[in-house]
N, C-alpha and C. Protein backbone atom coordinates (compact mmCIF):
# COMPACT_ATOMS: atom_id res chain seq x y z
N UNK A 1 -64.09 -64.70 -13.08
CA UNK A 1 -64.72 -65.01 -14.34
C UNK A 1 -64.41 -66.46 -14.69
N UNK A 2 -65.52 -67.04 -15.10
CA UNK A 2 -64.98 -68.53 -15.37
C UNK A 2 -64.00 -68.75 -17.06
N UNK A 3 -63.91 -69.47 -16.95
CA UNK A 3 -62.65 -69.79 -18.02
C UNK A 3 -63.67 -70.62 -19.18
N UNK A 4 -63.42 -69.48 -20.15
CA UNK A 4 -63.79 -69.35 -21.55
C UNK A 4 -63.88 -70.57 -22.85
N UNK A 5 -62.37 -71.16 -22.36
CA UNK A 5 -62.10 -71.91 -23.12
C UNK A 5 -61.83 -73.51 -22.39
N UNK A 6 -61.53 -74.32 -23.78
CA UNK A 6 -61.15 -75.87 -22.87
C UNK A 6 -59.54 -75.80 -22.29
N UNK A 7 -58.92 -74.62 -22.98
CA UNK A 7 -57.55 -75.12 -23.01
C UNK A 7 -56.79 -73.56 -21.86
N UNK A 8 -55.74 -74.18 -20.64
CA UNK A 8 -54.68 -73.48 -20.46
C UNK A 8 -53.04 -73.70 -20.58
N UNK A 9 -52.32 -72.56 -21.09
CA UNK A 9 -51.11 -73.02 -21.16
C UNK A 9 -50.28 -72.07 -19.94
N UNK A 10 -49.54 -72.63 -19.49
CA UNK A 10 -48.73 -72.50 -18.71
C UNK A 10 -47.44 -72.17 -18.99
N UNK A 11 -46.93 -71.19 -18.89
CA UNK A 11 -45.36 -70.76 -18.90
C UNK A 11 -44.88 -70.32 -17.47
N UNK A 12 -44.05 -71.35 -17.33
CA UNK A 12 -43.37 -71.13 -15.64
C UNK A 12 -41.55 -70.84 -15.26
N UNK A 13 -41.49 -70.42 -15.23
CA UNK A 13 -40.08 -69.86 -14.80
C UNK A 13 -39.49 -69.51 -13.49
N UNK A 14 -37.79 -69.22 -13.31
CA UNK A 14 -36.84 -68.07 -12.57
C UNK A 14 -36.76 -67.33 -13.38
N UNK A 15 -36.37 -66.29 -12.79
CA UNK A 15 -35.38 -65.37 -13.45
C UNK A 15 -34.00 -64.90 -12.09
N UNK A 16 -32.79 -64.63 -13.41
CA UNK A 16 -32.05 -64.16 -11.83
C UNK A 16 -32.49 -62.79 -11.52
N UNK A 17 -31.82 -63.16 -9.79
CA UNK A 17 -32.16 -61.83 -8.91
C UNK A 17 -32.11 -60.54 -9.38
N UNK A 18 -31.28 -60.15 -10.25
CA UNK A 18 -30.73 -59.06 -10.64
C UNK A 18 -31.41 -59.00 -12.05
N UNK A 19 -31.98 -59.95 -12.42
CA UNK A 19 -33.06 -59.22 -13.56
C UNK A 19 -34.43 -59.43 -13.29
N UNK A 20 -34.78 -59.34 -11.71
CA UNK A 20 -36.18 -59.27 -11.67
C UNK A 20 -37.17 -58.20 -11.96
N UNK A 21 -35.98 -56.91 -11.63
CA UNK A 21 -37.45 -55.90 -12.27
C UNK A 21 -37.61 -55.67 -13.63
N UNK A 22 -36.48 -55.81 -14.56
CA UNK A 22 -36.31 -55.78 -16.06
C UNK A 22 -37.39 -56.82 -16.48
N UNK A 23 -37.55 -58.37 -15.67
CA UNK A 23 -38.43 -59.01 -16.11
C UNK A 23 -40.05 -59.09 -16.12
N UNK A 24 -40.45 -58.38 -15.11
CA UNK A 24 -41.58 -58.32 -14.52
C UNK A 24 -41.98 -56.82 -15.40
N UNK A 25 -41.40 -55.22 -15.64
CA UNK A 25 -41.66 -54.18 -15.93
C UNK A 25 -42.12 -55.15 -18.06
N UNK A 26 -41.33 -56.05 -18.12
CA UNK A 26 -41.29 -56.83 -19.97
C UNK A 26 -42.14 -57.14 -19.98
N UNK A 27 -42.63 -58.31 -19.48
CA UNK A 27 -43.57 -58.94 -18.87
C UNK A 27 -44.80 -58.55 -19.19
N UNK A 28 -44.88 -57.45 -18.16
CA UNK A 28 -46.30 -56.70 -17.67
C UNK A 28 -46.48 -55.54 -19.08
N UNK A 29 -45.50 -55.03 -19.60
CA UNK A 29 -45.26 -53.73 -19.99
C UNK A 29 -45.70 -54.18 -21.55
N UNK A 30 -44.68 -54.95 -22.11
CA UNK A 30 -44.67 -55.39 -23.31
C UNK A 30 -45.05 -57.05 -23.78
N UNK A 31 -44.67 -58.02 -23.27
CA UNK A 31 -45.08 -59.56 -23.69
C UNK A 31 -46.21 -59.61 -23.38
N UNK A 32 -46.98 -59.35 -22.62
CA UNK A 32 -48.81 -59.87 -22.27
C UNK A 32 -49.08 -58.80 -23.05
N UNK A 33 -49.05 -57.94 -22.94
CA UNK A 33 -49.82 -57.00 -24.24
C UNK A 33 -49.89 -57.37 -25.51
N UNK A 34 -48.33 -57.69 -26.18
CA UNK A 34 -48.57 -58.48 -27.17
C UNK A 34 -48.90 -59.84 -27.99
N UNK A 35 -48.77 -60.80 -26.33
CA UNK A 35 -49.89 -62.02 -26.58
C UNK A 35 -50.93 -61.81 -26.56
N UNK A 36 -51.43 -61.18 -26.07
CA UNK A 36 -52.87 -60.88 -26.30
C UNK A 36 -53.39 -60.45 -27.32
N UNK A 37 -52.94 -59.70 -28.42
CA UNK A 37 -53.58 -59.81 -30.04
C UNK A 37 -53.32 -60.66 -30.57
N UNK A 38 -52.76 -62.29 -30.22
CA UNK A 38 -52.62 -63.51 -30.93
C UNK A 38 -53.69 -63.68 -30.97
N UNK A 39 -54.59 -63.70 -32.30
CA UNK A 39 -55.57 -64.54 -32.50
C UNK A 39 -55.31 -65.92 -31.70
N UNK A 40 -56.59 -66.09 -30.78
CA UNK A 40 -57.01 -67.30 -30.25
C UNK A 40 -56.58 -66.92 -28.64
N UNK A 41 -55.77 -66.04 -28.07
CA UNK A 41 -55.52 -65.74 -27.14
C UNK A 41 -56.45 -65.07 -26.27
N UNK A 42 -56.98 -65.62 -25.44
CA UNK A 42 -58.33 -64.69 -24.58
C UNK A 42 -57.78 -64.44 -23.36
N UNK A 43 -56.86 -64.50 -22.89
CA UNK A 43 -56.89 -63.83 -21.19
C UNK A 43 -55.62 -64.22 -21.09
N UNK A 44 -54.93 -63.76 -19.91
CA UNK A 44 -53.50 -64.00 -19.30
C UNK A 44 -53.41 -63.29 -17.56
N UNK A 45 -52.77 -64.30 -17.36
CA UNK A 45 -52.53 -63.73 -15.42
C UNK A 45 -51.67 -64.71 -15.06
N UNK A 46 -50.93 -63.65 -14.25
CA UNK A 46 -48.83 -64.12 -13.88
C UNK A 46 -49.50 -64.19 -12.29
N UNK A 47 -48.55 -65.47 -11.99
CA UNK A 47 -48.73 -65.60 -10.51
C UNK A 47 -47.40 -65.44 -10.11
N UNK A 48 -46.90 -65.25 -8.71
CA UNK A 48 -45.63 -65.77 -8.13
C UNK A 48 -45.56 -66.37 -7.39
N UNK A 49 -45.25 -67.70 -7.18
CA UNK A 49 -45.62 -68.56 -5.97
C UNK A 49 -45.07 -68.09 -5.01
N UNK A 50 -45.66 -68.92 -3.79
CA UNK A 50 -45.74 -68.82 -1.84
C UNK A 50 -45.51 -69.83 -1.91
N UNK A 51 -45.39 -70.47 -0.41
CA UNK A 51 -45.41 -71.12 0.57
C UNK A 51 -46.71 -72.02 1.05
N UNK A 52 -47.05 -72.81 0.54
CA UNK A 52 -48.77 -73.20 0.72
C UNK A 52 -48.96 -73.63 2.26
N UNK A 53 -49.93 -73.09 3.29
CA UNK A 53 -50.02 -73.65 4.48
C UNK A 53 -51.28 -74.14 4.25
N UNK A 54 -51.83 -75.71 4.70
CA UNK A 54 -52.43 -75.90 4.63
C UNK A 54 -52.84 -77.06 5.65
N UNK A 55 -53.90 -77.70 5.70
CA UNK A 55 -54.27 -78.94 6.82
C UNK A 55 -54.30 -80.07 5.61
N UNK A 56 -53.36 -81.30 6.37
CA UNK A 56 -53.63 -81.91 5.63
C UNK A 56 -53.36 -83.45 6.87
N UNK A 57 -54.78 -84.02 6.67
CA UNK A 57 -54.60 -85.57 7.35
C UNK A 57 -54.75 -84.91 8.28
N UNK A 58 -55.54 -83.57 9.32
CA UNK A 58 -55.53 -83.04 10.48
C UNK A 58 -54.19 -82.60 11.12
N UNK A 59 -53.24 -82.39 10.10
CA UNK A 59 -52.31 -81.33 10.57
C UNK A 59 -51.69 -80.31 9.74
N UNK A 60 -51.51 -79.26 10.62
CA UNK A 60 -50.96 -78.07 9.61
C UNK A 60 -49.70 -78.27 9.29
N UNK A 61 -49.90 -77.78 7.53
CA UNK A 61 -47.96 -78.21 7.06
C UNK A 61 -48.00 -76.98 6.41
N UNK A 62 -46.91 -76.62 6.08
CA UNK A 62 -46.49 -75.36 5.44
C UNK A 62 -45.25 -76.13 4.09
N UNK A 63 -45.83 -75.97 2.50
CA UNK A 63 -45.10 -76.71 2.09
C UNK A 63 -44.40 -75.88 0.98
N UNK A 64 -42.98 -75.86 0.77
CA UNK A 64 -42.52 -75.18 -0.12
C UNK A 64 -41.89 -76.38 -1.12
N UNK A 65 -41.94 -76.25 -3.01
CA UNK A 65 -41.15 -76.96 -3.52
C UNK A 65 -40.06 -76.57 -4.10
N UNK A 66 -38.83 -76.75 -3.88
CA UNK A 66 -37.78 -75.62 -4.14
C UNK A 66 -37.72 -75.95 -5.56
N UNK A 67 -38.24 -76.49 -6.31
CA UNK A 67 -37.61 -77.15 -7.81
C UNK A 67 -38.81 -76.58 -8.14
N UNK A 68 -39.91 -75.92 -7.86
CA UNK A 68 -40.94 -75.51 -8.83
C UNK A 68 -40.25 -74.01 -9.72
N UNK A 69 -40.62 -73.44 -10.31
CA UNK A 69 -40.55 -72.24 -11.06
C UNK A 69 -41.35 -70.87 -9.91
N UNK A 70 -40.23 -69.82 -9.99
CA UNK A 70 -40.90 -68.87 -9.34
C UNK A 70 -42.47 -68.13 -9.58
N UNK A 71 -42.07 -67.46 -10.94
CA UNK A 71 -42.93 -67.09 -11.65
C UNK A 71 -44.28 -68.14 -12.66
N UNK A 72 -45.02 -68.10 -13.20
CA UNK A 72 -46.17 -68.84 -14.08
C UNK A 72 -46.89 -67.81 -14.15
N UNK A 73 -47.10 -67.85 -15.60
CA UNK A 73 -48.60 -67.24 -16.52
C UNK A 73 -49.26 -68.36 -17.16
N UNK A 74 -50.51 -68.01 -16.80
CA UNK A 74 -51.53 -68.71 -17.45
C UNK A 74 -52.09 -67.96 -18.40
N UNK A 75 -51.96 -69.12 -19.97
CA UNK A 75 -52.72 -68.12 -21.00
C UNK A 75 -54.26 -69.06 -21.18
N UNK A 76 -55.22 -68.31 -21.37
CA UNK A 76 -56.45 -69.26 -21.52
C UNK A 76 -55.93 -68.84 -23.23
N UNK A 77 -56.88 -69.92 -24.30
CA UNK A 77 -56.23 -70.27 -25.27
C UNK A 77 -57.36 -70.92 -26.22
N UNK A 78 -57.30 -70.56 -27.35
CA UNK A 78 -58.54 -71.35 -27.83
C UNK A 78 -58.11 -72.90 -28.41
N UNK A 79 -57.21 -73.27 -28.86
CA UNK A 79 -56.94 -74.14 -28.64
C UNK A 79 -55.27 -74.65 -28.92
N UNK A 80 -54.71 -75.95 -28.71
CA UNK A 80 -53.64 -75.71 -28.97
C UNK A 80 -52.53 -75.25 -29.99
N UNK A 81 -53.44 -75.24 -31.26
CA UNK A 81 -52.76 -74.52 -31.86
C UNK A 81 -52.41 -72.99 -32.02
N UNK A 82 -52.90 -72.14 -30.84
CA UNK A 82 -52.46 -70.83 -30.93
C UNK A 82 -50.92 -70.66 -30.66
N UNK A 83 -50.53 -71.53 -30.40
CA UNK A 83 -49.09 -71.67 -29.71
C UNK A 83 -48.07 -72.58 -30.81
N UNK A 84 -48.72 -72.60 -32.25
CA UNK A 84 -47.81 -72.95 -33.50
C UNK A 84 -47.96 -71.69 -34.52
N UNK A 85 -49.18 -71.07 -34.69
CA UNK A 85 -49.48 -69.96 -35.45
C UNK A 85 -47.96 -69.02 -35.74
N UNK A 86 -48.60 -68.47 -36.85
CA UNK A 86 -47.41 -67.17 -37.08
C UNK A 86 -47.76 -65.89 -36.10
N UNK A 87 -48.73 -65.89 -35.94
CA UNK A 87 -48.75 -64.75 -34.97
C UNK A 87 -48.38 -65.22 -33.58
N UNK A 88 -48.08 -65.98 -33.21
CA UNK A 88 -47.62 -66.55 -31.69
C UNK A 88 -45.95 -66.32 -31.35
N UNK A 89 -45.51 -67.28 -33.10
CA UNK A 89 -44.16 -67.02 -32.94
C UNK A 89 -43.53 -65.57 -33.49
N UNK A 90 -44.37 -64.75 -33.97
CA UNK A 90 -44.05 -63.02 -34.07
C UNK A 90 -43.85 -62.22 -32.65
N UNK A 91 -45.18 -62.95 -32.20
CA UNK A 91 -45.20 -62.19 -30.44
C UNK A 91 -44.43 -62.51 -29.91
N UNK A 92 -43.85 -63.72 -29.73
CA UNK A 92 -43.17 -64.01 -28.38
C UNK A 92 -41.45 -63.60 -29.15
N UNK A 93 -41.50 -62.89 -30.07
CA UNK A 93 -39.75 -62.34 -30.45
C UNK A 93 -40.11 -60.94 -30.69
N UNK A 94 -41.05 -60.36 -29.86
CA UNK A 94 -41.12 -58.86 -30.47
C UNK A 94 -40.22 -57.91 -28.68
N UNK A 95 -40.24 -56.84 -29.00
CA UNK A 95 -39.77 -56.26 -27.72
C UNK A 95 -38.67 -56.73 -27.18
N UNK A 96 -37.88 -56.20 -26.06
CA UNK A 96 -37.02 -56.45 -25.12
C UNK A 96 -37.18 -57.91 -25.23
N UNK A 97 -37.59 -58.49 -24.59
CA UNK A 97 -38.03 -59.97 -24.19
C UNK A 97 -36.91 -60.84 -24.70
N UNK A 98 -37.14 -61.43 -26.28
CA UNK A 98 -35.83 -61.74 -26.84
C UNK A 98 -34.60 -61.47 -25.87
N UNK A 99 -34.11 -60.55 -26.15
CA UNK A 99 -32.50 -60.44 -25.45
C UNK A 99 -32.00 -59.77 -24.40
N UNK A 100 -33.36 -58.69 -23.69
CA UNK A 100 -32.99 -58.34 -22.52
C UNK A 100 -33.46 -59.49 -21.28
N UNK A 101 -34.54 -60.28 -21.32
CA UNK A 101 -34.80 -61.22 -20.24
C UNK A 101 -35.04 -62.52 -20.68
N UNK A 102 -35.00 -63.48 -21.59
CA UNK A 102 -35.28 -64.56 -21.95
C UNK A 102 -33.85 -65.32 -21.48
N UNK A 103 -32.43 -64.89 -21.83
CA UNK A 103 -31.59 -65.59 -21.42
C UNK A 103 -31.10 -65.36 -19.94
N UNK A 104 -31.73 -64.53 -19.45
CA UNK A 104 -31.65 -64.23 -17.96
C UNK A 104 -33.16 -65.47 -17.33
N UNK A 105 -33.65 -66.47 -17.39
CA UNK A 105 -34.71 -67.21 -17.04
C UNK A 105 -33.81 -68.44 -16.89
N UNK A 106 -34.45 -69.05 -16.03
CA UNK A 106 -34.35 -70.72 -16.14
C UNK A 106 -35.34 -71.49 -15.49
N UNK A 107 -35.17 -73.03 -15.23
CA UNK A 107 -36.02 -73.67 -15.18
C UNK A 107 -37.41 -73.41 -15.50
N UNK A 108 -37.36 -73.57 -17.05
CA UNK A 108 -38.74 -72.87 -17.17
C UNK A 108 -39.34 -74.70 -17.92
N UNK A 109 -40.55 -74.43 -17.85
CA UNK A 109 -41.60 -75.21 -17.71
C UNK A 109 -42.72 -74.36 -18.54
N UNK A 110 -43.26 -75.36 -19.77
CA UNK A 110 -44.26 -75.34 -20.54
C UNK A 110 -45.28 -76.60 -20.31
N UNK A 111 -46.81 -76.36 -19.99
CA UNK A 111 -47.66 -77.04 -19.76
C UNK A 111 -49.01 -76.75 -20.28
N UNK A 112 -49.43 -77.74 -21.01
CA UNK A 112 -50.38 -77.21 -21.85
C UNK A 112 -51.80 -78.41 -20.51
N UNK A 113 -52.69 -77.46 -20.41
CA UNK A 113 -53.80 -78.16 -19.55
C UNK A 113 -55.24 -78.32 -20.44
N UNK A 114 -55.97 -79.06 -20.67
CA UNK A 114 -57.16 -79.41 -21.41
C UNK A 114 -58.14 -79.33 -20.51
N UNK A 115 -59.09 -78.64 -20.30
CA UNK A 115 -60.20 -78.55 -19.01
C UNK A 115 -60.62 -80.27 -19.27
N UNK A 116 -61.12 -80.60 -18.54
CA UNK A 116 -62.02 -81.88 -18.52
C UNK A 116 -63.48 -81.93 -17.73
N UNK A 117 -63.60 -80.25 -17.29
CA UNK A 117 -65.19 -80.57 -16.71
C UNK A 117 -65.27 -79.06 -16.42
């Protein structure tokens, strides 16, 4: 489906080993469910990065960046202010999330993207 809006935000993270399924069951179970009734919030999808193999300059490289974030969700977004609203900062402190997996994360990374075409 093509993307709705001009704007994506990006939330990228670790989590430690030992709270990966607590994070992913939150995640999936409870935080995207409840971003998603943020007014202005239209879609969400969690990636986990790989290993990119690819050709590049006519040779195959296989490239990993160890400093990127494991995890990233992309929220499509109507614009940037869905991410100052009162309903944004209600969602993102509701459920587990808060105190069973938020201080279990690191290197996390916020990126707000503006389509341009």
């Amino acid at each position: 489906m093509p993307l709705q809006t001009r704007y994506l935000f990006s939330a990228a993270m670790n989590v430690q080993a030992d709270k990966d399924a607590i994070f992913n069951e939150v995640y999936e179970q409870e935080h995207v469910p409840s971003l998603l009734k943020v007014p202005g919030v239209i879609a969400v999808a969690r990636f986990k990065s790989e290993p990119v193999t690819m050709m590049i300059g006519g040779e195959r490289k296989t490239i990993v960046i160890e400093s990127e974030p494991t995890y990233n969700a992309l929220y499509e977004i109507e614009s940037p202010a869905v991410l100052t609203s009162d309903a944004w900062a209600k969602a993102v402190e509701e459920g587990r999330w808060p105190a069973q997996v938020r201080p279990y994360t690191s290197n996390r990374r916020h990126v707000m993207y503006r389509r341009i075409s």
